[in-house]
Protein backbone atom coordinates (compact mmCIF):
# COMPACT_ATOMS: atom_id res chain seq x y z
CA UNK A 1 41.69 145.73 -45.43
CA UNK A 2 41.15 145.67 -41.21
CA UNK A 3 39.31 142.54 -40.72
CA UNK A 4 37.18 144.38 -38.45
CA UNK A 5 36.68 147.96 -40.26
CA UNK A 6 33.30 147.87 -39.37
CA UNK A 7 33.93 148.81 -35.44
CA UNK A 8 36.96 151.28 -36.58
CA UNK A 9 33.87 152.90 -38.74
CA UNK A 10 31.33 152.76 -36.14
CA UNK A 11 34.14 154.11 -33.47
CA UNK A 12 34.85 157.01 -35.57
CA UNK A 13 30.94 158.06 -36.06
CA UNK A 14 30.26 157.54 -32.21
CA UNK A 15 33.32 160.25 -31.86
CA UNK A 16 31.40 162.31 -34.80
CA UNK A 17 28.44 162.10 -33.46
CA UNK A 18 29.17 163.04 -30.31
CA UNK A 19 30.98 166.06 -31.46
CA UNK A 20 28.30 167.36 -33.36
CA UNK A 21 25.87 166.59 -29.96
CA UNK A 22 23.73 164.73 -31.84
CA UNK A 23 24.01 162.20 -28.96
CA UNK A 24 25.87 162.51 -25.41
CA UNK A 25 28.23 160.93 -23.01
CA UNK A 26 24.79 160.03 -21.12
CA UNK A 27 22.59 159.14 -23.69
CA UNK A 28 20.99 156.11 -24.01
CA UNK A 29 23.74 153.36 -25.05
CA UNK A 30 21.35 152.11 -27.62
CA UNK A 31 20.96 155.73 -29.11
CA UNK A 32 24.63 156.12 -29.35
CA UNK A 33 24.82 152.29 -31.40
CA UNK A 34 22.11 153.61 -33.67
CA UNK A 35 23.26 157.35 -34.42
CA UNK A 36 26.91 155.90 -34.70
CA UNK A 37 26.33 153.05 -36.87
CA UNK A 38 23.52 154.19 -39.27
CA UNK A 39 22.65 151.78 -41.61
CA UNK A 40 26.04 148.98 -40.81
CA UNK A 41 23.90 146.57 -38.81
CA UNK A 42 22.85 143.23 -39.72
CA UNK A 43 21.38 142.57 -36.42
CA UNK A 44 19.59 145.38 -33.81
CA UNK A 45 17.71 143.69 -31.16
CA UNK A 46 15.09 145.98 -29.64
CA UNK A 47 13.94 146.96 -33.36
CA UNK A 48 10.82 148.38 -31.21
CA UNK A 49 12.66 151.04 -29.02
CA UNK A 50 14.88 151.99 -32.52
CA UNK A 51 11.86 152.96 -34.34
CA UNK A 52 9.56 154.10 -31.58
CA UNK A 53 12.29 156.02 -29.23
CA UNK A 54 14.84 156.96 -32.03
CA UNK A 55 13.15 156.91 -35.50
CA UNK A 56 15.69 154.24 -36.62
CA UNK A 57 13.82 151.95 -39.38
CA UNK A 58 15.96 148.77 -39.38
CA UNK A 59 13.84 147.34 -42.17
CA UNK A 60 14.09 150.66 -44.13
CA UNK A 61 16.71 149.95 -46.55
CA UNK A 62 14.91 146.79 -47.60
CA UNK A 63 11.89 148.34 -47.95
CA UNK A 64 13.31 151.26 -50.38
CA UNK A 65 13.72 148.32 -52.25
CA UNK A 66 9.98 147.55 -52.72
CA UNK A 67 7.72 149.64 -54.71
CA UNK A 68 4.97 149.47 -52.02
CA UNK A 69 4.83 148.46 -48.17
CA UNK A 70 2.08 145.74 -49.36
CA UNK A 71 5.49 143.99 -51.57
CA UNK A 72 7.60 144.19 -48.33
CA UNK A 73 5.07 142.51 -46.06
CA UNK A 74 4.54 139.94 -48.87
CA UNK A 75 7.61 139.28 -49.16
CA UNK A 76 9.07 139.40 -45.08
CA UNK A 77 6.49 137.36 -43.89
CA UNK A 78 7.64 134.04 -45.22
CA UNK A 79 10.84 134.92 -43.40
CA UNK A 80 9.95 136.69 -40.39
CA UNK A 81 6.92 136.66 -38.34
CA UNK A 82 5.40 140.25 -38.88
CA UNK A 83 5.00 140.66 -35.50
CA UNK A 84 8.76 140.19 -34.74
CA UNK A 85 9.84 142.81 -37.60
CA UNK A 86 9.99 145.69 -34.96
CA UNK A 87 10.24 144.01 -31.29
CA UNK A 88 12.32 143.58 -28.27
CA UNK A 89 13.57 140.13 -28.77
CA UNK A 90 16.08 139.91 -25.85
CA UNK A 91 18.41 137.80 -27.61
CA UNK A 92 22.32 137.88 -27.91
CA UNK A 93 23.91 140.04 -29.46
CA UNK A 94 22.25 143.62 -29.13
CA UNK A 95 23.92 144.28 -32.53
CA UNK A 96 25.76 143.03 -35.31
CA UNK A 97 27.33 144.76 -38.37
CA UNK A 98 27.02 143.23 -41.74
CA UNK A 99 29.18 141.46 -43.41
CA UNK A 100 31.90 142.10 -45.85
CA UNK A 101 34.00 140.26 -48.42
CA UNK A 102 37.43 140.79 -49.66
CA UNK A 103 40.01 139.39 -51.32
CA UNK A 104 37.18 136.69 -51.35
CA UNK A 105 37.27 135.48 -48.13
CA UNK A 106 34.60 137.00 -45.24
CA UNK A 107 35.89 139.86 -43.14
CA UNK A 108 33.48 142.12 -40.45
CA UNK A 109 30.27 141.32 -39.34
CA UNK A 110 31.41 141.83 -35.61
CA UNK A 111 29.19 141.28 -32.67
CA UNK A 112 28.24 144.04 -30.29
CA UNK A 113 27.10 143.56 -26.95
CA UNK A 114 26.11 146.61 -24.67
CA UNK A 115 27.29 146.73 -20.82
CA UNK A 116 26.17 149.66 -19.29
CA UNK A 117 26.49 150.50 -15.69
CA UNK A 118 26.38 153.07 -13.10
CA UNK A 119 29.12 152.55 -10.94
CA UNK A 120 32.82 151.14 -11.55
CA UNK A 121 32.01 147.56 -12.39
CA UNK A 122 31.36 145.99 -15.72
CA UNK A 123 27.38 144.87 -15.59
CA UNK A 124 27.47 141.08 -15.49
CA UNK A 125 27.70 138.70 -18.70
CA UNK A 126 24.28 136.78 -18.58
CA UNK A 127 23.32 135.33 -21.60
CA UNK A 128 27.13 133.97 -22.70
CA UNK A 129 30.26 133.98 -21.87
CA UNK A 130 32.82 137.05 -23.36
CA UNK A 131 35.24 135.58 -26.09
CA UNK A 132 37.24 137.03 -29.35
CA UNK A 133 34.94 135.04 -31.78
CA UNK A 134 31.50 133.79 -32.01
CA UNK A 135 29.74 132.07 -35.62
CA UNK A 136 25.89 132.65 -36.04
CA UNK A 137 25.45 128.24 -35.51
CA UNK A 138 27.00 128.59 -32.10
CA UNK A 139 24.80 132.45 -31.69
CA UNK A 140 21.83 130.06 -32.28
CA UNK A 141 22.69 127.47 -29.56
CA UNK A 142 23.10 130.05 -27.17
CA UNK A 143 20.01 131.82 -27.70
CA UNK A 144 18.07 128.48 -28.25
CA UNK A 145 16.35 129.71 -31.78
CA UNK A 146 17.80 131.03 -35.06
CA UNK A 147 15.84 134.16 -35.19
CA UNK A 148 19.23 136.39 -34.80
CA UNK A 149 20.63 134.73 -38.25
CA UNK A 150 17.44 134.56 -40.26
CA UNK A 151 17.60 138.36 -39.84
CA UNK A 152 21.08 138.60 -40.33
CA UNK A 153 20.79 136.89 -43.50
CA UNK A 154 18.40 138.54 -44.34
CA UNK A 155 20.07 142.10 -44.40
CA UNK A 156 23.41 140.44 -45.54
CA UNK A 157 21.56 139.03 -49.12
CA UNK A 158 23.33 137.26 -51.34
CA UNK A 159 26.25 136.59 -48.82
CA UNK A 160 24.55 134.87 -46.85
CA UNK A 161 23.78 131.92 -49.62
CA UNK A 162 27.81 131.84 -49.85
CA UNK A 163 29.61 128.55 -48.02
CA UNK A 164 31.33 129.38 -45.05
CA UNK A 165 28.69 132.34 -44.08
CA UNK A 166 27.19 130.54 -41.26
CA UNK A 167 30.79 129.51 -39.50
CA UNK A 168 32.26 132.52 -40.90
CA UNK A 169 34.44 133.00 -36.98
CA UNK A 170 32.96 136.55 -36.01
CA UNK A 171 35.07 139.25 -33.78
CA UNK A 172 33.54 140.09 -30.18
CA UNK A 173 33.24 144.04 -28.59
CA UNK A 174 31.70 145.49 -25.94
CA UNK A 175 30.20 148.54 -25.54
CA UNK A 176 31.31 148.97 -22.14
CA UNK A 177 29.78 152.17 -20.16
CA UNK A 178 30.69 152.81 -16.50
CA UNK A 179 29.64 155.46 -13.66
CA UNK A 180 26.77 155.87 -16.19
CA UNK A 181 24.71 159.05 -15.48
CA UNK A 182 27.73 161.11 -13.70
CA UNK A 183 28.75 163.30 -16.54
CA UNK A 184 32.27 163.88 -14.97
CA UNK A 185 33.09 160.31 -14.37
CA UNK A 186 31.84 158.42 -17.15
CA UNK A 187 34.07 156.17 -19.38
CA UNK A 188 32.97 154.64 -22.65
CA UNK A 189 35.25 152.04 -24.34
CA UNK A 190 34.49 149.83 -27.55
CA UNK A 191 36.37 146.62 -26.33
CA UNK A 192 37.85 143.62 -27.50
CA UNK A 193 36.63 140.18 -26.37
CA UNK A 194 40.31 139.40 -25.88
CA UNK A 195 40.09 141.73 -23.24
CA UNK A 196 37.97 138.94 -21.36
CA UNK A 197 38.83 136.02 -23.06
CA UNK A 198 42.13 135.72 -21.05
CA UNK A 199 41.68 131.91 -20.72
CA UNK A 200 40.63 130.24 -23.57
CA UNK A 201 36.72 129.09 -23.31
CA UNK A 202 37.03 125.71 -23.25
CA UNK A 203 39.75 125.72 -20.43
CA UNK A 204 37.39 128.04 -19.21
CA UNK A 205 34.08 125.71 -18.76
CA UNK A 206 36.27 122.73 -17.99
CA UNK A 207 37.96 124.46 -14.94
CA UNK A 208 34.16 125.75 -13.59
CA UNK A 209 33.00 122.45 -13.16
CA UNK A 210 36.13 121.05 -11.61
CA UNK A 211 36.02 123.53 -9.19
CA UNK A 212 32.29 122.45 -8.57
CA UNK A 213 33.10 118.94 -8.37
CA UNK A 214 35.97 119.58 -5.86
CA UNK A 215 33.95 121.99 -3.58
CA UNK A 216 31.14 119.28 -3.25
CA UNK A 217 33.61 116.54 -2.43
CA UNK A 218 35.13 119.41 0.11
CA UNK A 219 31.70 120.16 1.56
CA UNK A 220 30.83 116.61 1.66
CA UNK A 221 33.98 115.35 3.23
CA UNK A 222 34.71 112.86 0.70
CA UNK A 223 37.37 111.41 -0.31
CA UNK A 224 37.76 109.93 -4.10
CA UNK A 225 41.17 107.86 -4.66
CA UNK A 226 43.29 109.54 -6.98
CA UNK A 227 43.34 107.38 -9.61
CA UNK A 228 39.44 107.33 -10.14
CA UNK A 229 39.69 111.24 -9.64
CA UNK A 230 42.03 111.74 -11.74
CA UNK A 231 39.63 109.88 -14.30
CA UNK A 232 36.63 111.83 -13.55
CA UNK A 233 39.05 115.22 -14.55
CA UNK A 234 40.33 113.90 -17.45
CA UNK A 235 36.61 113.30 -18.42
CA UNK A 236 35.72 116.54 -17.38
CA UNK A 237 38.12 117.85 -19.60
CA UNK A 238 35.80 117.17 -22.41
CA UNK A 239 32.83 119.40 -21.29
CA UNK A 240 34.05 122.25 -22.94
CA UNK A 241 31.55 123.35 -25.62
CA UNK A 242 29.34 126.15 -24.36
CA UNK A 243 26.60 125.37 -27.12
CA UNK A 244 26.03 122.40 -25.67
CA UNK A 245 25.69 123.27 -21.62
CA UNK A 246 23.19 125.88 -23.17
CA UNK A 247 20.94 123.75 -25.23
CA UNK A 248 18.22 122.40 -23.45
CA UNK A 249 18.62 118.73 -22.22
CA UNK A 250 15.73 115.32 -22.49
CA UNK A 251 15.97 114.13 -19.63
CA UNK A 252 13.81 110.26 -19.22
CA UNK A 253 10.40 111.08 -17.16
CA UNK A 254 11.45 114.05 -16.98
CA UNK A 255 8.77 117.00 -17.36
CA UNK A 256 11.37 120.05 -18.33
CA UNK A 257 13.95 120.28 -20.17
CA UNK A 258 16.51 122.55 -17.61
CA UNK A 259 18.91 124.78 -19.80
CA UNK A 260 22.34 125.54 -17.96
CA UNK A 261 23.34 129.39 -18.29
CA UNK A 262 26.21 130.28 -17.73
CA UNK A 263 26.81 133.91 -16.44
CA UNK A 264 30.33 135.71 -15.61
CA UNK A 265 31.09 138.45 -13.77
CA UNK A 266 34.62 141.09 -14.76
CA UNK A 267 37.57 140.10 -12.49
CA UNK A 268 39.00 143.99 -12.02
CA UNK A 269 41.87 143.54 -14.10
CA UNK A 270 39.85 142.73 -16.94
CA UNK A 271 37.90 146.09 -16.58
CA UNK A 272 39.65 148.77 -19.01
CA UNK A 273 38.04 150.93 -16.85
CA UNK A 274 39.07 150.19 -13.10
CA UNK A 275 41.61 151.63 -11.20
CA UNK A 276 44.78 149.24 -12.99
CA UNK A 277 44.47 151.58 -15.81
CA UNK A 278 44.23 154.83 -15.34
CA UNK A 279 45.88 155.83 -18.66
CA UNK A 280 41.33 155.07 -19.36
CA UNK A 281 40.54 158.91 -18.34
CA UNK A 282 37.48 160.28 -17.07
CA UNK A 283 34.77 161.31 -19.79
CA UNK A 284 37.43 159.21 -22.60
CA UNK A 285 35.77 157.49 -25.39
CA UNK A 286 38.02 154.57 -26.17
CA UNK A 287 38.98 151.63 -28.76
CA UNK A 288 40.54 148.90 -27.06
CA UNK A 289 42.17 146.19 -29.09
CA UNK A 290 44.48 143.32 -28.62
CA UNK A 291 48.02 144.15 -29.65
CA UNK A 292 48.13 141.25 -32.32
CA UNK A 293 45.58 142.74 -34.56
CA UNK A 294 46.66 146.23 -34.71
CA UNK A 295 47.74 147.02 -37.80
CA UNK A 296 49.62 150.65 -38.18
CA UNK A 297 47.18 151.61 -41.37
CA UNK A 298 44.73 152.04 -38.20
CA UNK A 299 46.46 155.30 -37.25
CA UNK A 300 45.85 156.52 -40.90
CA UNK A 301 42.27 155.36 -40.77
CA UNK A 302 41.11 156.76 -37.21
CA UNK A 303 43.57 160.40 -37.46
CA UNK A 304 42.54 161.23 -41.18
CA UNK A 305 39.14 161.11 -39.78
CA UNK A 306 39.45 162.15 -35.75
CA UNK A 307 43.07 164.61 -35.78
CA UNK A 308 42.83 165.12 -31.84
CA UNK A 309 42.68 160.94 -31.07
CA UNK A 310 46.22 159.97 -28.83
CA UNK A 311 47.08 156.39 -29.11
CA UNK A 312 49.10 154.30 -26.76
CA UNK A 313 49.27 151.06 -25.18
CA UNK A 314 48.02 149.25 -22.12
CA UNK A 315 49.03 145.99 -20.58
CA UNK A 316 46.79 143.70 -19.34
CA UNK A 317 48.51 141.33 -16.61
CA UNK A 318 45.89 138.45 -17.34
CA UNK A 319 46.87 139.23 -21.22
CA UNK A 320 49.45 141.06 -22.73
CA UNK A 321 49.32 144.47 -24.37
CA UNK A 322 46.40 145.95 -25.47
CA UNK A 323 46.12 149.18 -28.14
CA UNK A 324 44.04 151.78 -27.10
CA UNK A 325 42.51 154.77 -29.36
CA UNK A 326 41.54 157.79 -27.06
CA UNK A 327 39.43 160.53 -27.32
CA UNK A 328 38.95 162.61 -24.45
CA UNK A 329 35.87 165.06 -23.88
């Protein structure tokens, strides 16, 4: 089975859904997450706006389970804080699926992050930076409390007592909108974290803060022998781990504890939808995957369910080839 079924699944009811207009090219991007995925999330963040703006009841499957609302609320509260059960909670990831098991070893459970935007760009990355994989431990570090995988847990059951379901090595998409709110512009693509992740993370951090270092000493006029430099790289070299630049630091006498949070912003070759690939039409809802997990019982999947969708291939010069799964409105 696709290691990642659950986006194929929820790619396939956005294109349904759409069809049927039960959502829109310009509806909200939250809307489309929530009419597309139905009940396949682990993880929604603004609970609030999916009940309130879109009658989506993330706690209603649980709740069928309970003979009366009083048994639910008994029952949540020593997990959640009632108050938290339908709120905005701004925390990363906007959604994640739930996850699966086969062949006994975990497969889905994908993270979902929304970037909607009304011109060209890609909106910003502000809370982490965009990778292929993310666990719930290093989810937690990042948004400094583990309110993201008590829910998760939660929703996932008896799974989530399993070994392994904590650092269980989750696949990243986007939910990429641009020239949002021009109905004969607008691109939507569901996209791989590899898509972004063209340098792996830790290279990533490491490089950042030599290029700090090296613009200070720049600006500064100074001048570092390069033996000792070349000592303060090679230490350099091991401040690589994201989770710990974002947790927040004790500092002695000091009266905060500062947080370092890291935000990126989409080089234009690593946005499907700029002007290096225009094979990413105009009002095209897309699934964009690396090349090396494509599997060819994809094209079985996705046609038995969507006839019309044209496939075809991509290459992404920071990269390598990309598959793409195109449906064009």
């Amino acid at each position: 089975m696709c290691k990642f079924i659950d986006v194929v699944d929820f790619y396939i009811g956005m294109i349904n859904a759409l069809k049927s207009r039960k959502i829109g090219l310009l509806s909200p991007l939250e809307e489309i997450c929530l009419k597309a995925g139905k009940d396949s999330f682990a993880y929604i963040d603004n609970r609030r706006d999916a009940k309130e703006k879109y009658g989506y009841d993330f706690w209603g499957i649980i709740k069928n389970q309970f003979e009366e609302k009083k048994q639910f609320i008994d029952w949540i509260k020593s997990r959640v804080n009632e108050k938290l059960l339908y709120s905005k909670s701004e925390q990363f990831p906007d959604f994640l699926f739930k996850v699966r098991k086969h062949q006994d070893k975990f497969i889905c459970g994908s993270l979902l992050e929304l970037k909607d935007s009304k011109g060209g760009s890609i909106a910003s990355f502000n809370s982490t930076l965009p990778t292929k994989y993310k666990n719930l431990e290093e989810i937690d570090v990042i948004n400094n409390k583990n309110l993201v995988s008590r829910i998760a847990s939660l929703i996932d059951g008896d799974l989530a007592s399993e070994k392994g379901y904590r650092t269980f090595e989750r696949r990243c998409f986007y939910l990429v909108r641009t020239h949002a709110g021009r109905d004969d512009k607008v691109k939507i693509s569901v996209v791989d974290g590899s898509f972004f992740e063209t340098v792996p993370k830790d290279n990533l951090i490491y490089q950042m803060f030599l290029n700090i270092l090296h613009a200070h000493l720049e600006q500064k006029t100074i001048r570092i022998p390069p033996d000792i430099l070349n000592q303060i790289e090679k230490a350099l070299s091991h401040v690589t781990d994201q989770t710990i630049i974002a947790a927040s630091q004790v500092i002695e006498k000091a009266s905060v504890r500062p947080r370092l949070r890291i935000m990126a912003e989409v080089h234009s070759e690593g946005n499907p939808h700029s002007n290096f690939y225009p094979e990413i039409s105009e009002r095209s809802v897309n699934l964009i995957i690396d090349a090396s997990i494509y599997e060819k019982k994809l094209d079985e999947i996705i046609s038995q369910k969507i006839p019309e969708i044209k496939k075809f291939t991509i290459h992404h010069k920071r990269n390598g080839d990309h598959v793409v799964f195109q449906y064009k409105f």
